[in-house]
Each structure stands twice: as structure tokens, then as C-alpha cells.
PDBML (XML) file of the C-alpha atoms, coordinates in Angstrom:
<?xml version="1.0" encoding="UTF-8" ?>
<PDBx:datablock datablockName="MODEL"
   xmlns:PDBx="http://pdbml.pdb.org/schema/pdbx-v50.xsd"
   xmlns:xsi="http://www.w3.org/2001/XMLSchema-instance"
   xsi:schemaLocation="http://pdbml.pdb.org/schema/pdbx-v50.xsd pdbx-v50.xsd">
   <PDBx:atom_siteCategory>
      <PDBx:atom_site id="1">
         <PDBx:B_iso_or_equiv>0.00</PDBx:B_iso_or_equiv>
         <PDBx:Cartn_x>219.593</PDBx:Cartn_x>
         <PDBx:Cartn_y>276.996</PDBx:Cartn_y>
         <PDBx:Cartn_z>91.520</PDBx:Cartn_z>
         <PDBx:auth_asym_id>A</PDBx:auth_asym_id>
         <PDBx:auth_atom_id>CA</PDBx:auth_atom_id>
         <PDBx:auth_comp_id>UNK</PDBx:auth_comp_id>
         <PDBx:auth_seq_id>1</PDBx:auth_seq_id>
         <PDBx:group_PDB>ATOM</PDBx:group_PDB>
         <PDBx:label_alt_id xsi:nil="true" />
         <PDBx:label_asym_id>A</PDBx:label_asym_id>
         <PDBx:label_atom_id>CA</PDBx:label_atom_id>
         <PDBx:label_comp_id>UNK</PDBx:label_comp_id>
         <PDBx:label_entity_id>1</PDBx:label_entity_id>
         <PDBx:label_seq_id>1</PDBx:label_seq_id>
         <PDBx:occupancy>1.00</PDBx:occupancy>
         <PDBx:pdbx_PDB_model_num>1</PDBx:pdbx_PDB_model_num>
         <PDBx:type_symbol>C</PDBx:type_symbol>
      </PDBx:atom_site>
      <PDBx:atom_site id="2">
         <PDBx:B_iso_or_equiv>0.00</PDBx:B_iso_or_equiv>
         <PDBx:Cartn_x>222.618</PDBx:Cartn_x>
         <PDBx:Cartn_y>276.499</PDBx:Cartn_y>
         <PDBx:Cartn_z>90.232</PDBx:Cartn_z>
         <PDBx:auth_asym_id>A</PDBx:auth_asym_id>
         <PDBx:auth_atom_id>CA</PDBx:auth_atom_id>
         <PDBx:auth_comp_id>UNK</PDBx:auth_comp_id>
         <PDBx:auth_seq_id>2</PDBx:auth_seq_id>
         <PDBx:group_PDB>ATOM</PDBx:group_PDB>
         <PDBx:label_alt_id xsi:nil="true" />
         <PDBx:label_asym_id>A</PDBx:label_asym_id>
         <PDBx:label_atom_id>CA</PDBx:label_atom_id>
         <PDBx:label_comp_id>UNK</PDBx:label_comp_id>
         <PDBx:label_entity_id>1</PDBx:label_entity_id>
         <PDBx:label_seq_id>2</PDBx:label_seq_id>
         <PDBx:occupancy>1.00</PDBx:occupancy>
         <PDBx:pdbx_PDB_model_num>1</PDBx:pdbx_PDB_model_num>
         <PDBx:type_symbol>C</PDBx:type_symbol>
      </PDBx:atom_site>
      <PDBx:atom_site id="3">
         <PDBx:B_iso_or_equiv>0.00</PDBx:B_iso_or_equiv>
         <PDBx:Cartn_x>223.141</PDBx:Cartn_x>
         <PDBx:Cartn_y>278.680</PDBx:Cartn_y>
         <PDBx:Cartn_z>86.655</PDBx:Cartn_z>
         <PDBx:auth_asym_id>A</PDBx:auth_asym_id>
         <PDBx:auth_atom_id>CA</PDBx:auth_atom_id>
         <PDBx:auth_comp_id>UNK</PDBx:auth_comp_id>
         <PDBx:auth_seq_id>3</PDBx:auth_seq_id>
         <PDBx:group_PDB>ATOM</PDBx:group_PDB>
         <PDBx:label_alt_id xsi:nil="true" />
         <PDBx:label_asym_id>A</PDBx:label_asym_id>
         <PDBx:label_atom_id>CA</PDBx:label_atom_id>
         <PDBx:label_comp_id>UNK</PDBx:label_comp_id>
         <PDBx:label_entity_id>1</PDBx:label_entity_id>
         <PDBx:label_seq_id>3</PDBx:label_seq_id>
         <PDBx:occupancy>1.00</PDBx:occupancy>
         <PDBx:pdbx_PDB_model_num>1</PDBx:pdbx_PDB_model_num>
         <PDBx:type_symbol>C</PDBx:type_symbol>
      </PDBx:atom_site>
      <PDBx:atom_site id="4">
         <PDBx:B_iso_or_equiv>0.00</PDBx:B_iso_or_equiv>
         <PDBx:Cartn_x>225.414</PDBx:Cartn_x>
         <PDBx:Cartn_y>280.209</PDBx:Cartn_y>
         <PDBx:Cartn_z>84.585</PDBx:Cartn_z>
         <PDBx:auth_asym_id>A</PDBx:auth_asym_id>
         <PDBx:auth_atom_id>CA</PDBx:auth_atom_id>
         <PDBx:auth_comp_id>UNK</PDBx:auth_comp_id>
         <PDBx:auth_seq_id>4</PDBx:auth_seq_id>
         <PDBx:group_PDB>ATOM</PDBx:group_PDB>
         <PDBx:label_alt_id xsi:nil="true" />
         <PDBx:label_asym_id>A</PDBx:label_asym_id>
         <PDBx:label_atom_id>CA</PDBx:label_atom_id>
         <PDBx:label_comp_id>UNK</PDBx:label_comp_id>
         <PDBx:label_entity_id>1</PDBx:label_entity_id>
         <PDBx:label_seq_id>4</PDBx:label_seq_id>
         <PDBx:occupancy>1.00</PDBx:occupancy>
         <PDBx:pdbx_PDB_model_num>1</PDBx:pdbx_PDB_model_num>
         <PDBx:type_symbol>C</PDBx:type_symbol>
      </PDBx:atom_site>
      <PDBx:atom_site id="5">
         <PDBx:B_iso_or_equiv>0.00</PDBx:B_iso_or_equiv>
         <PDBx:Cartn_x>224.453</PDBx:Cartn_x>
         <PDBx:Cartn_y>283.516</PDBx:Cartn_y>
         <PDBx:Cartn_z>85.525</PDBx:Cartn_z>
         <PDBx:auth_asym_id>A</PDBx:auth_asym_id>
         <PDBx:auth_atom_id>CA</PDBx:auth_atom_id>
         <PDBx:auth_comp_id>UNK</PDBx:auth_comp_id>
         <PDBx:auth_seq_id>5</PDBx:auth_seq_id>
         <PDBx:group_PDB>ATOM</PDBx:group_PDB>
         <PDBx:label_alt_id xsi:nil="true" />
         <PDBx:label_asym_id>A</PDBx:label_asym_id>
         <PDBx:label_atom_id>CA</PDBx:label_atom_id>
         <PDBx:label_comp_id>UNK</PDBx:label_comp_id>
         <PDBx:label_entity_id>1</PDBx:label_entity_id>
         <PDBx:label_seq_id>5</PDBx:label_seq_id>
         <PDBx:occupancy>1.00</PDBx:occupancy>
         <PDBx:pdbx_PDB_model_num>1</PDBx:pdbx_PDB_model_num>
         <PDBx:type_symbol>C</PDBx:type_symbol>
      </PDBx:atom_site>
      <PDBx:atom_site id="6">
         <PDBx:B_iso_or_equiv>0.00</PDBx:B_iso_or_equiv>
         <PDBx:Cartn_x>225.503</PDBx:Cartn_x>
         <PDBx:Cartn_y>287.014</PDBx:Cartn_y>
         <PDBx:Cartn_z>88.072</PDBx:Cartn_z>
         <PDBx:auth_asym_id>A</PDBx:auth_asym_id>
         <PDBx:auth_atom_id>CA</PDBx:auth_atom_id>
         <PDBx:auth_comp_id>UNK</PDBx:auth_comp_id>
         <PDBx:auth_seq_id>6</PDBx:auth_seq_id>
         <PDBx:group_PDB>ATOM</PDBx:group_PDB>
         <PDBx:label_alt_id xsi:nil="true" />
         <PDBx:label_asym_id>A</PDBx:label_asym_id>
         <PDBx:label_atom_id>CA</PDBx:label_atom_id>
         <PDBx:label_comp_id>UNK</PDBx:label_comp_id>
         <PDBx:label_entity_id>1</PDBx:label_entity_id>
         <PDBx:label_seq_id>6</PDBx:label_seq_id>
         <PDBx:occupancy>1.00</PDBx:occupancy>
         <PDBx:pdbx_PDB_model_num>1</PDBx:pdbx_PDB_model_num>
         <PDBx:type_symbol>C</PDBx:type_symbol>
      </PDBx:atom_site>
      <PDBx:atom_site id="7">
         <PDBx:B_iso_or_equiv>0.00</PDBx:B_iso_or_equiv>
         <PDBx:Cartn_x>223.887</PDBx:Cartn_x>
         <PDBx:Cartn_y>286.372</PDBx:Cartn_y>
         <PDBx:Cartn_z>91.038</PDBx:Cartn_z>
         <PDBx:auth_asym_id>A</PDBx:auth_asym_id>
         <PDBx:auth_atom_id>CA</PDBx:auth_atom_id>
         <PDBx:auth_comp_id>UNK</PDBx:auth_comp_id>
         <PDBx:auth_seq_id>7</PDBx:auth_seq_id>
         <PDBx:group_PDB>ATOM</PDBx:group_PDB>
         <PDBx:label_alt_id xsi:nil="true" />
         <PDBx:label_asym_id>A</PDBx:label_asym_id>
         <PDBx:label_atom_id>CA</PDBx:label_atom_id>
         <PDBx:label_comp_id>UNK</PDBx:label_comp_id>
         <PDBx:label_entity_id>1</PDBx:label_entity_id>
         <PDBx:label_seq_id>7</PDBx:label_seq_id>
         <PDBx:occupancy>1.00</PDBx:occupancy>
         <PDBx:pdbx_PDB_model_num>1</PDBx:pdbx_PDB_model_num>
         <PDBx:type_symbol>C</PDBx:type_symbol>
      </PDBx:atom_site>
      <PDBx:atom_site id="8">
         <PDBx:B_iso_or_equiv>0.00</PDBx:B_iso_or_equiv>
         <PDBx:Cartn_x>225.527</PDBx:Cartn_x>
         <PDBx:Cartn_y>282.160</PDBx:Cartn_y>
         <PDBx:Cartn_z>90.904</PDBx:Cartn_z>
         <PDBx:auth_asym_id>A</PDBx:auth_asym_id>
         <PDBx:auth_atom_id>CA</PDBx:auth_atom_id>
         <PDBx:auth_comp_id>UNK</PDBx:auth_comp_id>
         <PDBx:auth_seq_id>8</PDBx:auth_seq_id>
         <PDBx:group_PDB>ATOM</PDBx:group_PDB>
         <PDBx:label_alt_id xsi:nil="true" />
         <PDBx:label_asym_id>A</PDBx:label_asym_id>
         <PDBx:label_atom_id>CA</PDBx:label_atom_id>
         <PDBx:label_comp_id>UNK</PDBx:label_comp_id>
         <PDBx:label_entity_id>1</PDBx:label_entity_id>
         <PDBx:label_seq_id>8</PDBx:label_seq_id>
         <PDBx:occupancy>1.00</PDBx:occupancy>
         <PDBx:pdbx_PDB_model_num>1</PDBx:pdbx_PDB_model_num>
         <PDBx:type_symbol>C</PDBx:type_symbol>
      </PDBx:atom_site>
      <PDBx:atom_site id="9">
         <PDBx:B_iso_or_equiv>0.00</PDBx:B_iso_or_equiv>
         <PDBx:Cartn_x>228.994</PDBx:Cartn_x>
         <PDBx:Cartn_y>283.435</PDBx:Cartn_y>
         <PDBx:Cartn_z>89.839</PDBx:Cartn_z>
         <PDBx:auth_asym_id>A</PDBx:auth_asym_id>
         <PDBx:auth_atom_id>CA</PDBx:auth_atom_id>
         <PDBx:auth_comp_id>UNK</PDBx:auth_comp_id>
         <PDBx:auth_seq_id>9</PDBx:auth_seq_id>
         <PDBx:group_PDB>ATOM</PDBx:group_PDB>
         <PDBx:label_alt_id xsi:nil="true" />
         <PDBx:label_asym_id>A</PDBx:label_asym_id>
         <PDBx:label_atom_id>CA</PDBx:label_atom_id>
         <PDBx:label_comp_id>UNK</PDBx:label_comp_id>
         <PDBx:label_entity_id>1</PDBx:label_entity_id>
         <PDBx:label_seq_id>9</PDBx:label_seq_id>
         <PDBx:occupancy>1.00</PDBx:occupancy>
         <PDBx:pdbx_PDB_model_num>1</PDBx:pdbx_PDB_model_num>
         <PDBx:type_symbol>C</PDBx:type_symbol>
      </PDBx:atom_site>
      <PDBx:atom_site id="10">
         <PDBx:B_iso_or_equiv>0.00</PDBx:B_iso_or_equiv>
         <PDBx:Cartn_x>229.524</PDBx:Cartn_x>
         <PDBx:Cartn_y>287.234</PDBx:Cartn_y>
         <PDBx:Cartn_z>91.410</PDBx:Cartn_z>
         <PDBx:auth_asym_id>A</PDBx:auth_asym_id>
         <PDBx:auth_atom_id>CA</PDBx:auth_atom_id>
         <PDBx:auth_comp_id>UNK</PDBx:auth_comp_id>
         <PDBx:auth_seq_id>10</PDBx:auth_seq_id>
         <PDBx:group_PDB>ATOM</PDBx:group_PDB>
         <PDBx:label_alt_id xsi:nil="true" />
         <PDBx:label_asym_id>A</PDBx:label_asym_id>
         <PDBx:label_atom_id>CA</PDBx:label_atom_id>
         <PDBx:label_comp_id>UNK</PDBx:label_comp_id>
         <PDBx:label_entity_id>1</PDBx:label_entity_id>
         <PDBx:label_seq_id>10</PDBx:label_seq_id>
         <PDBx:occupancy>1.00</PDBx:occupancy>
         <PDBx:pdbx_PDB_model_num>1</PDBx:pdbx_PDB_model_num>
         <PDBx:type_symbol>C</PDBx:type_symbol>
      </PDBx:atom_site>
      <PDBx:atom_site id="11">
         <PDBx:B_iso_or_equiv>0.00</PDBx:B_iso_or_equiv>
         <PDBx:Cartn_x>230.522</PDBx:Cartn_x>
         <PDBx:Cartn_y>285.426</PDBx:Cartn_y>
         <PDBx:Cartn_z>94.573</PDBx:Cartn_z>
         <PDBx:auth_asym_id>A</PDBx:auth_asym_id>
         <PDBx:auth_atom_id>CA</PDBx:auth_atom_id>
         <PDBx:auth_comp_id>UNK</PDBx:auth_comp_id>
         <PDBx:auth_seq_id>11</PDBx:auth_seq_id>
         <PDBx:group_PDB>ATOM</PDBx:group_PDB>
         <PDBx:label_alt_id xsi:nil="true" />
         <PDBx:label_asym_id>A</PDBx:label_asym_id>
         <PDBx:label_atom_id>CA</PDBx:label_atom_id>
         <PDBx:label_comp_id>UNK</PDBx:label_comp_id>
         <PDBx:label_entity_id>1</PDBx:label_entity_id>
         <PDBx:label_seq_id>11</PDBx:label_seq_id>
         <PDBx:occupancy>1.00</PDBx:occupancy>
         <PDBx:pdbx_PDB_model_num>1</PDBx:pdbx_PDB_model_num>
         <PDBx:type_symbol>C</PDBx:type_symbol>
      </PDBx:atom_site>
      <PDBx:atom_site id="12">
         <PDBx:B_iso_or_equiv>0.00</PDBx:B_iso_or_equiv>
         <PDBx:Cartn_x>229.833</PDBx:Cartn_x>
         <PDBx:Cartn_y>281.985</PDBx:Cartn_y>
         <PDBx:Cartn_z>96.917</PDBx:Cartn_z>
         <PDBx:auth_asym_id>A</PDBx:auth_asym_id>
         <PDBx:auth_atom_id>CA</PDBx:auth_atom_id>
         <PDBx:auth_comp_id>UNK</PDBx:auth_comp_id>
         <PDBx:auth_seq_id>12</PDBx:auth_seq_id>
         <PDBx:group_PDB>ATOM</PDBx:group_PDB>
         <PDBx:label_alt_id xsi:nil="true" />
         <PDBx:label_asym_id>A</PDBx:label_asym_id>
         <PDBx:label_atom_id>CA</PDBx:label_atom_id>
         <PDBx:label_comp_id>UNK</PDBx:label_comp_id>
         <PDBx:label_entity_id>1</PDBx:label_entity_id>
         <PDBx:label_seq_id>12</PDBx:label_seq_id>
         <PDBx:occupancy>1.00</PDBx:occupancy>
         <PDBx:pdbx_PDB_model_num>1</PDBx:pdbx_PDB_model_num>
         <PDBx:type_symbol>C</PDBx:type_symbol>
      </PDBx:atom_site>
      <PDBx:atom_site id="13">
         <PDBx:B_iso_or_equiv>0.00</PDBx:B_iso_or_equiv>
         <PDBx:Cartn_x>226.682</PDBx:Cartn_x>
         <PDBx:Cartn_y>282.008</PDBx:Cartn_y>
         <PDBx:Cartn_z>98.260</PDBx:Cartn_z>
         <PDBx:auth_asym_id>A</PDBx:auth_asym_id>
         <PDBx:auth_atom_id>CA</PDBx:auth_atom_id>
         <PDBx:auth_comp_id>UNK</PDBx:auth_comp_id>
         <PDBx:auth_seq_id>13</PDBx:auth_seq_id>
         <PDBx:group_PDB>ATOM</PDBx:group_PDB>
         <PDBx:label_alt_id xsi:nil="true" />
         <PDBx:label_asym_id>A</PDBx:label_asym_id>
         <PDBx:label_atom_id>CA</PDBx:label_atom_id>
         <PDBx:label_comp_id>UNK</PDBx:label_comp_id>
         <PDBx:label_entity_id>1</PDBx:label_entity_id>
         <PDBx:label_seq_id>13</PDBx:label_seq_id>
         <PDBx:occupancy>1.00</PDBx:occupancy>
         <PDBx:pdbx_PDB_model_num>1</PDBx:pdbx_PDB_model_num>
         <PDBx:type_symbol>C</PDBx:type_symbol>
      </PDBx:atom_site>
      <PDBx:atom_site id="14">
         <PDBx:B_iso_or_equiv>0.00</PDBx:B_iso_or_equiv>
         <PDBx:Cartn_x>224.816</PDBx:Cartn_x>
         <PDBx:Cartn_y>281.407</PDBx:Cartn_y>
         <PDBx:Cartn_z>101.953</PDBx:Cartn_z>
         <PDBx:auth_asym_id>A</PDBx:auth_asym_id>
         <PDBx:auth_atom_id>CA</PDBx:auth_atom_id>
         <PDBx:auth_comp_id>UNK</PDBx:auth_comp_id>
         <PDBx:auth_seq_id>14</PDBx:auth_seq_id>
         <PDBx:group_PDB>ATOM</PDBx:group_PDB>
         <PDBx:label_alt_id xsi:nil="true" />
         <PDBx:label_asym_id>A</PDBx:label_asym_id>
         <PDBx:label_atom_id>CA</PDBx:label_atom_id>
         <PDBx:label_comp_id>UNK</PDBx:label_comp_id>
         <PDBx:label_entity_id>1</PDBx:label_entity_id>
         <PDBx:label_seq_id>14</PDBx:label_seq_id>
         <PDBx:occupancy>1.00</PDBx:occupancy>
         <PDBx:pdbx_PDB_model_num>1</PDBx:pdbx_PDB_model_num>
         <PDBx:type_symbol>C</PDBx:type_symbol>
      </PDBx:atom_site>
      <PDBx:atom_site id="15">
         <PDBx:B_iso_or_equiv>0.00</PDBx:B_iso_or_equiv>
         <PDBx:Cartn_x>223.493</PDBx:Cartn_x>
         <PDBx:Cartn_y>278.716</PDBx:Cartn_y>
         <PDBx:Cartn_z>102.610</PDBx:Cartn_z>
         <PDBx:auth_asym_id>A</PDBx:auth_asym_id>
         <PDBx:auth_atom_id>CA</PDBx:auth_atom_id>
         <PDBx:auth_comp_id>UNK</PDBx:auth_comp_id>
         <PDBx:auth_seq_id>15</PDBx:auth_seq_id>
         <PDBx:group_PDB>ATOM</PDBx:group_PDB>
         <PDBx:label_alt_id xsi:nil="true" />
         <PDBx:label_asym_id>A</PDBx:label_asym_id>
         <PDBx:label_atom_id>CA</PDBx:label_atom_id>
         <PDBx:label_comp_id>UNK</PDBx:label_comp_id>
         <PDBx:label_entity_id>1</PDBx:label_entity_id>
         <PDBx:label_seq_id>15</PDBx:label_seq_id>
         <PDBx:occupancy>1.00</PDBx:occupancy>
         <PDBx:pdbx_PDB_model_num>1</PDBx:pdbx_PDB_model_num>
         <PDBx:type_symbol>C</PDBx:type_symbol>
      </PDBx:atom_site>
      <PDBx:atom_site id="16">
         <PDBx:B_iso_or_equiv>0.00</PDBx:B_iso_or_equiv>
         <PDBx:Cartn_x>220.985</PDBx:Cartn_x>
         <PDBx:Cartn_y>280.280</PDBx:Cartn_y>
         <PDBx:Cartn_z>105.082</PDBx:Cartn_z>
         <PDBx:auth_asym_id>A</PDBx:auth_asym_id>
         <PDBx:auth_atom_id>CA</PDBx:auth_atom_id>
         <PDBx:auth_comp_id>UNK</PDBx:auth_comp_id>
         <PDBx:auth_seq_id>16</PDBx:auth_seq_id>
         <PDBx:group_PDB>ATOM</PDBx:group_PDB>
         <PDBx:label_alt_id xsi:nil="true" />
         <PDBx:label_asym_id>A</PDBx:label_asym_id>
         <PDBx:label_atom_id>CA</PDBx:label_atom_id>
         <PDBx:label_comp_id>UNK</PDBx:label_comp_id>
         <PDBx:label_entity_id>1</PDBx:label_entity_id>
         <PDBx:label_seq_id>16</PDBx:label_seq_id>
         <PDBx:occupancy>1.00</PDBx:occupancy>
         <PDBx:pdbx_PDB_model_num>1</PDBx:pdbx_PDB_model_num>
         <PDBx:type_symbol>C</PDBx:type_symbol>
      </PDBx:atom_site>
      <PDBx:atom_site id="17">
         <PDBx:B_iso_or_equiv>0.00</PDBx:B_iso_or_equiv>
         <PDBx:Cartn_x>220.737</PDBx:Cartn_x>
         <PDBx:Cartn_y>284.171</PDBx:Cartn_y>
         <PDBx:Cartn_z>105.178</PDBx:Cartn_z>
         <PDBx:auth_asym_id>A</PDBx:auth_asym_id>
         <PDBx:auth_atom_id>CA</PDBx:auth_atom_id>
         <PDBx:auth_comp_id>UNK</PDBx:auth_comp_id>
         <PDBx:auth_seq_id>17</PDBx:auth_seq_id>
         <PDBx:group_PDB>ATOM</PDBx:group_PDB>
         <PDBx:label_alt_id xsi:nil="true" />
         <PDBx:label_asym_id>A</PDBx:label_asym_id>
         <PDBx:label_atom_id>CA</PDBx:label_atom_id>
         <PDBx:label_comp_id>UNK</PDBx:label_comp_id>
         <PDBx:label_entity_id>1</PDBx:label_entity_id>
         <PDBx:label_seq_id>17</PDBx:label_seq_id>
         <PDBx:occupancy>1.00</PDBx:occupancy>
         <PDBx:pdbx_PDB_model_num>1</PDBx:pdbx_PDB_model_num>
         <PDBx:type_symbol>C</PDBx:type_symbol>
      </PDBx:atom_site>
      <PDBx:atom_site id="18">
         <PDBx:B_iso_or_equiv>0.00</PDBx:B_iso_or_equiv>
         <PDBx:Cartn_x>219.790</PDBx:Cartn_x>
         <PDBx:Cartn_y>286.284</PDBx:Cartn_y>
         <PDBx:Cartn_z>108.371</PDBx:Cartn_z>
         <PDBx:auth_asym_id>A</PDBx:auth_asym_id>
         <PDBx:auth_atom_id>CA</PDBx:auth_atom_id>
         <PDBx:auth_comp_id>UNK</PDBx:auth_comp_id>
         <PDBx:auth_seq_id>18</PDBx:auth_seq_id>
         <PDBx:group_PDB>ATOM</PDBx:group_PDB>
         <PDBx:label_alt_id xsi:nil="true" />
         <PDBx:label_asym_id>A</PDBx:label_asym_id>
         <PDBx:label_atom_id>CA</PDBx:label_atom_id>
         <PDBx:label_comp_id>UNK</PDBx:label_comp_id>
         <PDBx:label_entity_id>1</PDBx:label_entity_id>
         <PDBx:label_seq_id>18</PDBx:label_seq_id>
         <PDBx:occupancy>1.00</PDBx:occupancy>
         <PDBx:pdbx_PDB_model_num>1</PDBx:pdbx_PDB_model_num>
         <PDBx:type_symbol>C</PDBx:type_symbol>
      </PDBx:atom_site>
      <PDBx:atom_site id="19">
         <PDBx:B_iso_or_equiv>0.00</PDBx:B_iso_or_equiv>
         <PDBx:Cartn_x>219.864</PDBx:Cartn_x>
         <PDBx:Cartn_y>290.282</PDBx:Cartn_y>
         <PDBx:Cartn_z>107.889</PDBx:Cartn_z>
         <PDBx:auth_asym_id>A</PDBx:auth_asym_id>
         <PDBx:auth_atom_id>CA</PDBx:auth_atom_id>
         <PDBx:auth_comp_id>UNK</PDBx:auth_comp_id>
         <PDBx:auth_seq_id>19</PDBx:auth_seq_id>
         <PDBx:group_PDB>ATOM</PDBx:group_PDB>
         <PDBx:label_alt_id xsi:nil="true" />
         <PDBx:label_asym_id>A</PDBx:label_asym_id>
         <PDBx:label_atom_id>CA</PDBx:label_atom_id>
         <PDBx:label_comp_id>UNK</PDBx:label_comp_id>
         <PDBx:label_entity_id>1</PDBx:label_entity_id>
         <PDBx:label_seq_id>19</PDBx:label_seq_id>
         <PDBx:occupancy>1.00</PDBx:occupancy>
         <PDBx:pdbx_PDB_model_num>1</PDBx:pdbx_PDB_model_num>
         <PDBx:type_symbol>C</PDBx:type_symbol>
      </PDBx:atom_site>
      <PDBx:atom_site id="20">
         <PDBx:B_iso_or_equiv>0.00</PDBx:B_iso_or_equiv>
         <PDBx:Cartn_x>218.073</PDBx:Cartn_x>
         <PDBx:Cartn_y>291.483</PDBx:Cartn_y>
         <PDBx:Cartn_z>110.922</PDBx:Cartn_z>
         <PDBx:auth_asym_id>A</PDBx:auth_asym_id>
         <PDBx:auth_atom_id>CA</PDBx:auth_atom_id>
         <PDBx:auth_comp_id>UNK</PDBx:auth_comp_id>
         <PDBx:auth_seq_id>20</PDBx:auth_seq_id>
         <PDBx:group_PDB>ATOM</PDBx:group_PDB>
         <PDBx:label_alt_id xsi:nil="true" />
         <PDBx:label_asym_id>A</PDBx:label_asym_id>
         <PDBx:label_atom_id>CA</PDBx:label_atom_id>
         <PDBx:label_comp_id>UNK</PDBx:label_comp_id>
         <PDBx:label_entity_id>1</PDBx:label_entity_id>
         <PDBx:label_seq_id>20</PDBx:label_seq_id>
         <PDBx:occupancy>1.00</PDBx:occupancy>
         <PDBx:pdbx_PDB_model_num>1</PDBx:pdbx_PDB_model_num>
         <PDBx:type_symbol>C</PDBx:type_symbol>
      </PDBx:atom_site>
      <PDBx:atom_site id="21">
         <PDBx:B_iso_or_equiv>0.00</PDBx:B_iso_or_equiv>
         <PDBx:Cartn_x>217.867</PDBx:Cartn_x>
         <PDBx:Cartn_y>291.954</PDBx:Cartn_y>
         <PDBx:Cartn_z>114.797</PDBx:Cartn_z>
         <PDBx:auth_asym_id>A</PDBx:auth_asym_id>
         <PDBx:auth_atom_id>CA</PDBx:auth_atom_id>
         <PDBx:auth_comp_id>UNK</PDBx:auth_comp_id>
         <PDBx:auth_seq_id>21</PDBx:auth_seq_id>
         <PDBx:group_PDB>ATOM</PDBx:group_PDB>
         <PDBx:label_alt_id xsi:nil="true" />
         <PDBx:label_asym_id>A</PDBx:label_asym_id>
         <PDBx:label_atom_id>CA</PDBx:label_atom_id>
         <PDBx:label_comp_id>UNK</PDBx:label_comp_id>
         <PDBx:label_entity_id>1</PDBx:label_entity_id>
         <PDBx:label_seq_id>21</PDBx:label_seq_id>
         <PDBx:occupancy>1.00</PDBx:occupancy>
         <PDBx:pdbx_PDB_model_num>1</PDBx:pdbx_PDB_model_num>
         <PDBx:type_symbol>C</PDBx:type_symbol>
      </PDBx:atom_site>
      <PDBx:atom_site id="22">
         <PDBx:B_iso_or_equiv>0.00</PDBx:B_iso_or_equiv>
         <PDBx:Cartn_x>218.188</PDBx:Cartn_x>
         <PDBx:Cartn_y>288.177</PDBx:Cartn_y>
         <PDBx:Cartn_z>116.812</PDBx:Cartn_z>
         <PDBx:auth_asym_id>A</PDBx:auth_asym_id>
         <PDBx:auth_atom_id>CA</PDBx:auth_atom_id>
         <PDBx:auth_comp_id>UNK</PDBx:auth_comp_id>
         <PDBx:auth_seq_id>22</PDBx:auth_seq_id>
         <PDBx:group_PDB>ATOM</PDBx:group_PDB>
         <PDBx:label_alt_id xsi:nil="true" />
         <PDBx:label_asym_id>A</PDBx:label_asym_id>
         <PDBx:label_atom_id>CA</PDBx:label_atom_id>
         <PDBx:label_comp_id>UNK</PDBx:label_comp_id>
         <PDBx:label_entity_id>1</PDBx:label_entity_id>
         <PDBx:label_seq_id>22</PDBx:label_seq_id>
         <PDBx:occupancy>1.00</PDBx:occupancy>
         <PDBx:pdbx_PDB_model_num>1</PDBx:pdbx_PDB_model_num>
         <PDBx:type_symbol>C</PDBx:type_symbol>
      </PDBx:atom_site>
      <PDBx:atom_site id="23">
         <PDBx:B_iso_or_equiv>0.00</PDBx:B_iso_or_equiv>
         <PDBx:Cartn_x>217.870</PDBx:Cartn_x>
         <PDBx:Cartn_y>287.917</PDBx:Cartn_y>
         <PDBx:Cartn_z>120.047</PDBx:Cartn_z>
         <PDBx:auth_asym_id>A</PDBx:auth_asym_id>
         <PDBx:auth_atom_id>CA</PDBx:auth_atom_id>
         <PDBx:auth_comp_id>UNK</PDBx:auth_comp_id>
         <PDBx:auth_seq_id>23</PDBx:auth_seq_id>
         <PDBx:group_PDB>ATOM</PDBx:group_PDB>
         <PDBx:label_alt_id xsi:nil="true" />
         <PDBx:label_asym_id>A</PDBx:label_asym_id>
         <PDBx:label_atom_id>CA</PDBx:label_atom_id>
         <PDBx:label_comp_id>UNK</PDBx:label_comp_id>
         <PDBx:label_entity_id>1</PDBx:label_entity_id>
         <PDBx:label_seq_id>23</PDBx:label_seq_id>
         <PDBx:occupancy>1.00</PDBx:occupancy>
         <PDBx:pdbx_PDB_model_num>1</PDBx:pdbx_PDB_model_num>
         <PDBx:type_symbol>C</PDBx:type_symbol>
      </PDBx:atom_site>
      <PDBx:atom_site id="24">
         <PDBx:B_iso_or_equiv>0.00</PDBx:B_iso_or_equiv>
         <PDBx:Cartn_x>220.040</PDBx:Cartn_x>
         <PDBx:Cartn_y>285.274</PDBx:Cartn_y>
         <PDBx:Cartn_z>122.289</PDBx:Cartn_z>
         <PDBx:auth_asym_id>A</PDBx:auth_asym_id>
         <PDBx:auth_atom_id>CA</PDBx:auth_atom_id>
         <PDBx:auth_comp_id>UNK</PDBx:auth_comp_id>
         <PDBx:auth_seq_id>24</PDBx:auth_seq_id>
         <PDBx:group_PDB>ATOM</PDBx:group_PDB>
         <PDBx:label_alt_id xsi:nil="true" />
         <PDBx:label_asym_id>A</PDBx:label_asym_id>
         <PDBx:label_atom_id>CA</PDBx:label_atom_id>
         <PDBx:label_comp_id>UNK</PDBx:label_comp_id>
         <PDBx:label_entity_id>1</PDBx:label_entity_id>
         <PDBx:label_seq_id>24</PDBx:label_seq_id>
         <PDBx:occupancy>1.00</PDBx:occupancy>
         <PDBx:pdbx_PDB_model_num>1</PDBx:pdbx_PDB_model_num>
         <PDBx:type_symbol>C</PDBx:type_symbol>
      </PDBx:atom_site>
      <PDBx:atom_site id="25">
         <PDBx:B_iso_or_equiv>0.00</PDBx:B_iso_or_equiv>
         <PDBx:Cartn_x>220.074</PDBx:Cartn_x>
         <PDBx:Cartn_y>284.625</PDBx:Cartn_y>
         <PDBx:Cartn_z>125.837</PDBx:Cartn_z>
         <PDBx:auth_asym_id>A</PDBx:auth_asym_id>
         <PDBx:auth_atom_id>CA</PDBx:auth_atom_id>
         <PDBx:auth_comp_id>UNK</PDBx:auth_comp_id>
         <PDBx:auth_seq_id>25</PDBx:auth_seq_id>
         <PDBx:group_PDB>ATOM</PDBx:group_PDB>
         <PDBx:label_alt_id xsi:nil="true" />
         <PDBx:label_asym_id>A</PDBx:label_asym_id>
         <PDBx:label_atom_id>CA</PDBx:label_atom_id>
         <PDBx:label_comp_id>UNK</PDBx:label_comp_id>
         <PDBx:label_entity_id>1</PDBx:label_entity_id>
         <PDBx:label_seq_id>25</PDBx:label_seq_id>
         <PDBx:occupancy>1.00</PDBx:occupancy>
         <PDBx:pdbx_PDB_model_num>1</PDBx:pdbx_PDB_model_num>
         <PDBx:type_symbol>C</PDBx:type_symbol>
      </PDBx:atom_site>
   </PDBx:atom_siteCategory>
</PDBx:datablock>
């Protein structure tokens, strides 16, 4: 949410996330 704090204003964040293995075919 949007705050005056590190993890708002170290850098732009994602709006959706993925880390991990995906598959596509």
C-alpha cells in the first residue's frame, strides 16, 4: 500500500510477481 517507507521507495514495484518454473506450450 502505498507508504512512505523502503520497500515503496527503494525502487518501482510489480504489479504481479512470478519467481519460479512456468511452463508454456
Amino acid at each position: 500500500v502505498p507508504k512512505l517507507e523502503k520497500p515503496q521507495l527503494l525502487r518501482l514495484t510489480r504489479k504481479n510477481s512470478y519467481v519460479g518454473v512456468a511452463w508454456y506450450n
